[in-house]
PDB file of N, CA and C in Angstrom:
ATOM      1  N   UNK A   1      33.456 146.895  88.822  1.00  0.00           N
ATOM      2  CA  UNK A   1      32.219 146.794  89.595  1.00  0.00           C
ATOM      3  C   UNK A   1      32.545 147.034  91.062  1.00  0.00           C
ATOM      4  N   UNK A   2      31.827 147.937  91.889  1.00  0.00           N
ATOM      5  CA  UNK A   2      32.152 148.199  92.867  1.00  0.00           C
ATOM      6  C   UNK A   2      31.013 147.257  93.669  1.00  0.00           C
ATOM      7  N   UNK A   3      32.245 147.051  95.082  1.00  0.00           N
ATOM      8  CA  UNK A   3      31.572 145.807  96.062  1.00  0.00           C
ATOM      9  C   UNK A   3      30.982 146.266  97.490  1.00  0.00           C
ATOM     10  N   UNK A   4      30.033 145.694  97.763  1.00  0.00           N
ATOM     11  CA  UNK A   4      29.631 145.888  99.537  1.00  0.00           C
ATOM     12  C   UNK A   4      29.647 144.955 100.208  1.00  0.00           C
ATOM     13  N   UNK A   5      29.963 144.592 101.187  1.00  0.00           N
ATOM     14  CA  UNK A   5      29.881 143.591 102.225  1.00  0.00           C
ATOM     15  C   UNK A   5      28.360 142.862 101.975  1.00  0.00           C
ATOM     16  N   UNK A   6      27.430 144.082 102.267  1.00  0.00           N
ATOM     17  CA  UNK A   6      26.096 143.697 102.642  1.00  0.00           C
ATOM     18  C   UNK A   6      25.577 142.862 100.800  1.00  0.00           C
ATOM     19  N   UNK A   7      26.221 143.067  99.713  1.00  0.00           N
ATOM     20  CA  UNK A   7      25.949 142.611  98.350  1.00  0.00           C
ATOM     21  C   UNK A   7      26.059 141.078  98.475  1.00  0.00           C
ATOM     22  N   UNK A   8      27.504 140.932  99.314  1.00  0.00           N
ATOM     23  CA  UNK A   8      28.093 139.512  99.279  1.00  0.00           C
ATOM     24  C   UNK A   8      27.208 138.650 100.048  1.00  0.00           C
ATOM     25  N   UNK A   9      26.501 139.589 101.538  1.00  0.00           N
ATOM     26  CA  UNK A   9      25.800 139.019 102.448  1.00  0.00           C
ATOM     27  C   UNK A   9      24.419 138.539 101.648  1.00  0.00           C
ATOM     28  N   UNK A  10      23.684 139.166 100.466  1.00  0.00           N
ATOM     29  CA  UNK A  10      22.722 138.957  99.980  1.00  0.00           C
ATOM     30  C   UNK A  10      22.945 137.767  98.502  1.00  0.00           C
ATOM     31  N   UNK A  11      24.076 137.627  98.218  1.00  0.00           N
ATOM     32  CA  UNK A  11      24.491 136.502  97.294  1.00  0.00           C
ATOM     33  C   UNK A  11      23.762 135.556  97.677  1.00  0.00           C
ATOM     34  N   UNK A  12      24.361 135.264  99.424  1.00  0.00           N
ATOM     35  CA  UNK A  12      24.367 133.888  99.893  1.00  0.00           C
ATOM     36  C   UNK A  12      22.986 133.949 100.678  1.00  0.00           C
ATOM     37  N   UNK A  13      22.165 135.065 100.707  1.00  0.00           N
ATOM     38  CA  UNK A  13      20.756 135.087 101.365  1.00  0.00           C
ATOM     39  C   UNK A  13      19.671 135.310 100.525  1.00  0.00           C
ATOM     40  N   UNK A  14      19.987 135.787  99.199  1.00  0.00           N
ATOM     41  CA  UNK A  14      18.776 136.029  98.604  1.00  0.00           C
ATOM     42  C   UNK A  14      18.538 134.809  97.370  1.00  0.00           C
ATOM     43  N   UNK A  15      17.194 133.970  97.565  1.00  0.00           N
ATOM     44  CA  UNK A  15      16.985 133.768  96.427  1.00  0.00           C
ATOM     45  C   UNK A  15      16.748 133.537  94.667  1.00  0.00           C
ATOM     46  N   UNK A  16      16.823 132.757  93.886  1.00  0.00           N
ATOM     47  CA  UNK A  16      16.539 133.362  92.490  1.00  0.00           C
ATOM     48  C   UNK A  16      14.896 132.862  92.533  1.00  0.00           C
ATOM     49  N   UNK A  17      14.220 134.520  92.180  1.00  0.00           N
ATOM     50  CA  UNK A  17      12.894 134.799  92.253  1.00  0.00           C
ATOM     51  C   UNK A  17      12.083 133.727  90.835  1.00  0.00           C
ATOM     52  N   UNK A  18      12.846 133.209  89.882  1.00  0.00           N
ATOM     53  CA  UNK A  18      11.991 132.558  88.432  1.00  0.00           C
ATOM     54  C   UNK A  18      12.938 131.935  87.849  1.00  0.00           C
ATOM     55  N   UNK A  19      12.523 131.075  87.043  1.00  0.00           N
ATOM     56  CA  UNK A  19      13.349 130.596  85.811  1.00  0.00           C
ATOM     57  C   UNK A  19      13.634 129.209  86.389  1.00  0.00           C
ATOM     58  N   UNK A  20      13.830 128.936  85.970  1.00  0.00           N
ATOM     59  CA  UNK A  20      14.632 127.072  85.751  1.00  0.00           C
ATOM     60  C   UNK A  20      15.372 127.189  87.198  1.00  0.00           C
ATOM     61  N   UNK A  21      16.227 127.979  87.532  1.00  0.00           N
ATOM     62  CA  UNK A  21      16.446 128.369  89.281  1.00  0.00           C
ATOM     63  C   UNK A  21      16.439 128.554  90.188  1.00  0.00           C
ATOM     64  N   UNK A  22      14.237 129.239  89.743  1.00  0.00           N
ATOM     65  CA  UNK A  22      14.393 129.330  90.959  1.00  0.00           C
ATOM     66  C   UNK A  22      14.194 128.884  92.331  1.00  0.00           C
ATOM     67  N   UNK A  23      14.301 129.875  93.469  1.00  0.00           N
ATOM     68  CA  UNK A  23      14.455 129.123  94.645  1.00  0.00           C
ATOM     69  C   UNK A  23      15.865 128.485  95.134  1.00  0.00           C
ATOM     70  N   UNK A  24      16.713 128.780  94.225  1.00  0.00           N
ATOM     71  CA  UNK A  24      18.689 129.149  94.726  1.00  0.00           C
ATOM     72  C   UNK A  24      19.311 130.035  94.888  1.00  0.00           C
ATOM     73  N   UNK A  25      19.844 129.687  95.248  1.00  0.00           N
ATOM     74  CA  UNK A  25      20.396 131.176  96.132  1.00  0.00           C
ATOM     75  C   UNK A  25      21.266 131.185  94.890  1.00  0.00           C
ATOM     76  N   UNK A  26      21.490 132.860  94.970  1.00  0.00           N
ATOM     77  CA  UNK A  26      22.068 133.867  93.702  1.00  0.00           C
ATOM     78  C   UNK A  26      23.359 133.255  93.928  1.00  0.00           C
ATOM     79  N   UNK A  27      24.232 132.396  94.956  1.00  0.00           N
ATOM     80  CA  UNK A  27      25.977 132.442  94.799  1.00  0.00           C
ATOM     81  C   UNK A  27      25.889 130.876  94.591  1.00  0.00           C
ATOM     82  N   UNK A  28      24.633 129.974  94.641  1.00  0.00           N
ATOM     83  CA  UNK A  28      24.518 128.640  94.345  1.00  0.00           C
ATOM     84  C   UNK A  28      24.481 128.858  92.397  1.00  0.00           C
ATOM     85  N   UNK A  29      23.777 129.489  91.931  1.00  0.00           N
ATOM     86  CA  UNK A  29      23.382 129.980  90.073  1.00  0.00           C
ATOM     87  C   UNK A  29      25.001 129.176  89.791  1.00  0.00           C
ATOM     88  N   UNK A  30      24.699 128.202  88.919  1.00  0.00           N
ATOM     89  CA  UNK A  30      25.234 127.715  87.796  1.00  0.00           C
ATOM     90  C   UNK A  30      26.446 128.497  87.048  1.00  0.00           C
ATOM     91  N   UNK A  31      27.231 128.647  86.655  1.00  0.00           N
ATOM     92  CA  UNK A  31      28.402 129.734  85.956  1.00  0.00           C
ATOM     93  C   UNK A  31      27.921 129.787  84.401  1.00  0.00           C
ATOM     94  N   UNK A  32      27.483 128.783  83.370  1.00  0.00           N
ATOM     95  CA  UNK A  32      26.619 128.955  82.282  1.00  0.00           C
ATOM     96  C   UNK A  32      25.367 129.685  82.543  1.00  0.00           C
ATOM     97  N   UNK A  33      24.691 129.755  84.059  1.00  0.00           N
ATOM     98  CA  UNK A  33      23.391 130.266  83.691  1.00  0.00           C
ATOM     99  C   UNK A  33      23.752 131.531  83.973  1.00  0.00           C
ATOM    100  N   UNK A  34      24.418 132.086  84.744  1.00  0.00           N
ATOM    101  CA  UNK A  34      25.216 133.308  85.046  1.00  0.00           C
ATOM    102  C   UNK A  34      25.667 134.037  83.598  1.00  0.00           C
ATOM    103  N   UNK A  35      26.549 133.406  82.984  1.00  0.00           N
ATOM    104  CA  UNK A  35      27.030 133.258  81.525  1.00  0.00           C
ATOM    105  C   UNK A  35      25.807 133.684  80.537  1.00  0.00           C
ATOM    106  N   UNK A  36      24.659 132.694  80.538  1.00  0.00           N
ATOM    107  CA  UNK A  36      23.714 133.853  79.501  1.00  0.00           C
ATOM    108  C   UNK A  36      23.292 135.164  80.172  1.00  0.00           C
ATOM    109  N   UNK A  37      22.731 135.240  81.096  1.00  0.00           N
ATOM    110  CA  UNK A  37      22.874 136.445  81.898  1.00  0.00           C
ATOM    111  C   UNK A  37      23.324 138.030  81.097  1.00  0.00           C
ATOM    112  N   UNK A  38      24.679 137.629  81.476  1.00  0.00           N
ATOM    113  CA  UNK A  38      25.625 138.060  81.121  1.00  0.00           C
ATOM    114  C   UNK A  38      25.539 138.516  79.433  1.00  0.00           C
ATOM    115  N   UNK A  39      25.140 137.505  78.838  1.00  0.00           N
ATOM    116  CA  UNK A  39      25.158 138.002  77.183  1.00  0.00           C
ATOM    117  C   UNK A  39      24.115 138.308  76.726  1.00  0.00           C
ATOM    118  N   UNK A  40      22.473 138.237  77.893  1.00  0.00           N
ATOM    119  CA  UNK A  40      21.088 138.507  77.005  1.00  0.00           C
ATOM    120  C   UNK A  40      21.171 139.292  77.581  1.00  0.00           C
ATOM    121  N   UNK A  41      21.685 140.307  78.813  1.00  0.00           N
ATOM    122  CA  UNK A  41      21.053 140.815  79.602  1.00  0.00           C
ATOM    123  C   UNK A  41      20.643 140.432  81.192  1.00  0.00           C
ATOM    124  N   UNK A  42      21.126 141.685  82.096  1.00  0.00           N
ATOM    125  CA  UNK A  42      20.689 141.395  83.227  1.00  0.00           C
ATOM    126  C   UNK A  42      19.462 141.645  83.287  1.00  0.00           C
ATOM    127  N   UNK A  43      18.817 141.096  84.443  1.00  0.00           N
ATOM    128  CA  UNK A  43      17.159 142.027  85.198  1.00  0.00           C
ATOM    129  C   UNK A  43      17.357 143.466  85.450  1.00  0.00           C
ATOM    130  N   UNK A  44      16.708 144.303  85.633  1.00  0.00           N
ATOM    131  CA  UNK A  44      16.783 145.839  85.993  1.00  0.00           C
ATOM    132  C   UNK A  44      16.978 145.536  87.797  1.00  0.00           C
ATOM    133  N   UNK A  45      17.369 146.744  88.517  1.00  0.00           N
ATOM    134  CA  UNK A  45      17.347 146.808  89.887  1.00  0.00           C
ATOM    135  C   UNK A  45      18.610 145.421  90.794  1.00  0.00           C
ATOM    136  N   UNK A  46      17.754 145.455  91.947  1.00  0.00           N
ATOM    137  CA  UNK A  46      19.072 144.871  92.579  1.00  0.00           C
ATOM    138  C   UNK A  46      19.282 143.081  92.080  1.00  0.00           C
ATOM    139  N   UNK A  47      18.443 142.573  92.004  1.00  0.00           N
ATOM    140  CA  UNK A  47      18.529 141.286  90.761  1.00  0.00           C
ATOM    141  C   UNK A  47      19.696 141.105  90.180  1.00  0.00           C
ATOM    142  N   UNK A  48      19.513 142.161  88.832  1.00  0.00           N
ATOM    143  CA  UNK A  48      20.159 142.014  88.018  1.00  0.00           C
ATOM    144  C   UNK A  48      21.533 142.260  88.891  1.00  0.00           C
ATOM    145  N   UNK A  49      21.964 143.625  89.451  1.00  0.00           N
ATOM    146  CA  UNK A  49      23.165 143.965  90.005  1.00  0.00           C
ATOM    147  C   UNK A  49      23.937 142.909  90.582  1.00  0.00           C
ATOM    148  N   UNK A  50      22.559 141.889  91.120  1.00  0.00           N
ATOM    149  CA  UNK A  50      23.513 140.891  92.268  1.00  0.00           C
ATOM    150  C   UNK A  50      23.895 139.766  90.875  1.00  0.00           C
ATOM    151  N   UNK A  51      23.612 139.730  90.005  1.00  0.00           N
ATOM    152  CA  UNK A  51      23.415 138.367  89.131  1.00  0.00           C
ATOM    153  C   UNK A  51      24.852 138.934  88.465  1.00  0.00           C
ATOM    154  N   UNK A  52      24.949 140.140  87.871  1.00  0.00           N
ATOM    155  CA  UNK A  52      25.987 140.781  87.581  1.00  0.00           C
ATOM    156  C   UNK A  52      27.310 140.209  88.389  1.00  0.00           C
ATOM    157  N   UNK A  53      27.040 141.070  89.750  1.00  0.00           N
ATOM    158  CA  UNK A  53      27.997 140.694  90.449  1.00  0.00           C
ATOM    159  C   UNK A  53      28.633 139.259  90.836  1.00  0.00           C
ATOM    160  N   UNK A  54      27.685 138.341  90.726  1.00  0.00           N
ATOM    161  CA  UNK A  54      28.269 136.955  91.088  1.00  0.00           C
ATOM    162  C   UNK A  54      28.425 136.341  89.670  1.00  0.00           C
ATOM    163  N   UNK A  55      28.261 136.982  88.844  1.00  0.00           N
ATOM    164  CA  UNK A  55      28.965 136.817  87.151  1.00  0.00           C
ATOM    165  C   UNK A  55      30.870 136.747  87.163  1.00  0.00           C
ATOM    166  N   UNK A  56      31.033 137.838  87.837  1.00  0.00           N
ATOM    167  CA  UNK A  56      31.987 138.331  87.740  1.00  0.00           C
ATOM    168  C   UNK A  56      32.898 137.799  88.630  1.00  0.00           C
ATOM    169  N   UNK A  57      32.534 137.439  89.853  1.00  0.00           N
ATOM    170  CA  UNK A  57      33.256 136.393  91.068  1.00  0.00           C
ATOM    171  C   UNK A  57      33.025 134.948  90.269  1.00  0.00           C
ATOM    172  N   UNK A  58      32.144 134.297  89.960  1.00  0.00           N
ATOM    173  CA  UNK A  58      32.286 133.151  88.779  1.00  0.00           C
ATOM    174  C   UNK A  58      33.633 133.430  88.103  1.00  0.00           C
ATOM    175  N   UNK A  59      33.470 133.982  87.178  1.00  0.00           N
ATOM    176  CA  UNK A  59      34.354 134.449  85.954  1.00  0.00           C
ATOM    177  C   UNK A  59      35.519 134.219  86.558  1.00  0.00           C
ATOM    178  N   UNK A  60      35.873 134.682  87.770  1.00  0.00           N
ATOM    179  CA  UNK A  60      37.482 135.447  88.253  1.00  0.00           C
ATOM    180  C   UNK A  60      37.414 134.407  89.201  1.00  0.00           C
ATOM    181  N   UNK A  61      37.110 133.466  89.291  1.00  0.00           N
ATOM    182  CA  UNK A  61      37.664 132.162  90.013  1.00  0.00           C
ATOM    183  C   UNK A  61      37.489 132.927  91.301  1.00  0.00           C
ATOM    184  N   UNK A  62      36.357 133.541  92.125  1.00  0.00           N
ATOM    185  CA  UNK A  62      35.886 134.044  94.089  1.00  0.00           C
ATOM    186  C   UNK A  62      35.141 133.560  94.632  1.00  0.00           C
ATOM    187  N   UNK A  63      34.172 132.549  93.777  1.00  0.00           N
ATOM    188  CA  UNK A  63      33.132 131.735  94.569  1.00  0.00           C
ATOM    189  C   UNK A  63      33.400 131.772  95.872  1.00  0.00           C
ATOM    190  N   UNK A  64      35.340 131.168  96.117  1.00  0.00           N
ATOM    191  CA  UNK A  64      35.168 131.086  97.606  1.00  0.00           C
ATOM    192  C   UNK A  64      35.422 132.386  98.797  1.00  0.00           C
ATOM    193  N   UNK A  65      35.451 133.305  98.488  1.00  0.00           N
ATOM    194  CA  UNK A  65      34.841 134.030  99.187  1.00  0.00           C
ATOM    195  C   UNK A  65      33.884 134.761 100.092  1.00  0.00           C
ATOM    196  N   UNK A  66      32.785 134.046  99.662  1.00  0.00           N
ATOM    197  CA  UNK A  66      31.541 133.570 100.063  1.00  0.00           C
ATOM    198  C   UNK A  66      31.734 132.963 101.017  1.00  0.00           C
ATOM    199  N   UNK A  67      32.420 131.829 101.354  1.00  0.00           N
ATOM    200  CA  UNK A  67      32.453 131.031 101.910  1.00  0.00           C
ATOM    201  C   UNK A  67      32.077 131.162 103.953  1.00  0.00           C
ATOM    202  N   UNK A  68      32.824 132.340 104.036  1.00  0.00           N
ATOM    203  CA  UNK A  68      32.616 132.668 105.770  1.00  0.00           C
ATOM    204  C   UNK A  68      31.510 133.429 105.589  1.00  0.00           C
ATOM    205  N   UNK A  69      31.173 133.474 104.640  1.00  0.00           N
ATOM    206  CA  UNK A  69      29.468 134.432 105.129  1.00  0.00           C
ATOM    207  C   UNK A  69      28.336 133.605 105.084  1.00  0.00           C
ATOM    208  N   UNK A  70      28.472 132.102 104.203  1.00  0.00           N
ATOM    209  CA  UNK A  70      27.606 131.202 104.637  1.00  0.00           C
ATOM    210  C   UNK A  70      27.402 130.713 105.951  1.00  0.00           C
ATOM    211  N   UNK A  71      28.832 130.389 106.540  1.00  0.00           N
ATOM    212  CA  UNK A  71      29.319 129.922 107.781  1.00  0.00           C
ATOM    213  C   UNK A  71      28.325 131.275 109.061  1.00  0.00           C
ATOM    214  N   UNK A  72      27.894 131.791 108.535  1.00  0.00           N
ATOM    215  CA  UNK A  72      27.388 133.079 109.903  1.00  0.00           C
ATOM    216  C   UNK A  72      25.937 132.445 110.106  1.00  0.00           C
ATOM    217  N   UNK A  73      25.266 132.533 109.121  1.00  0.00           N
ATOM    218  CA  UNK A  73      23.605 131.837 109.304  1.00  0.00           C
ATOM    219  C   UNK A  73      23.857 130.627 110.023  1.00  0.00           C
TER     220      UNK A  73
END
């Protein structure tokens, strides 16, 4: 999966739009709720891409990576 700065910047800025979530931010999402995700299916468009992507930083132990881009807001 290829990465952007500005992807990581929207982890920690964009909302989850529905579901039992929402109203958390996409790098706050649960690692099980990430996890079904992952096995029913992403959303189409940038959603899904970002839900994808912080699947995969879950998975691979990067959560903290995130970390200095919270620190900017």
């Amino acid at each position: 999966m290829h990465m952007q700065v500005q992807d990581l910047e929207r982890l920690v800025t964009l909302a989850m739009p529905f579901g039992k979530y929402k109203g958390r931010l996409i790098a706050d999402l649960p690692g099980h709720y990430l996890n079904w995700f992952a096995r029913e299916g992403f959303p189409r468009g940038e959603l899904g891409r970002l839900l994808a992507l912080m699947h995969e930083m879950d998975h691979n132990g990067l959560r903290g990576l995130l970390e200095p881009l919270r620190k900017r807001g």
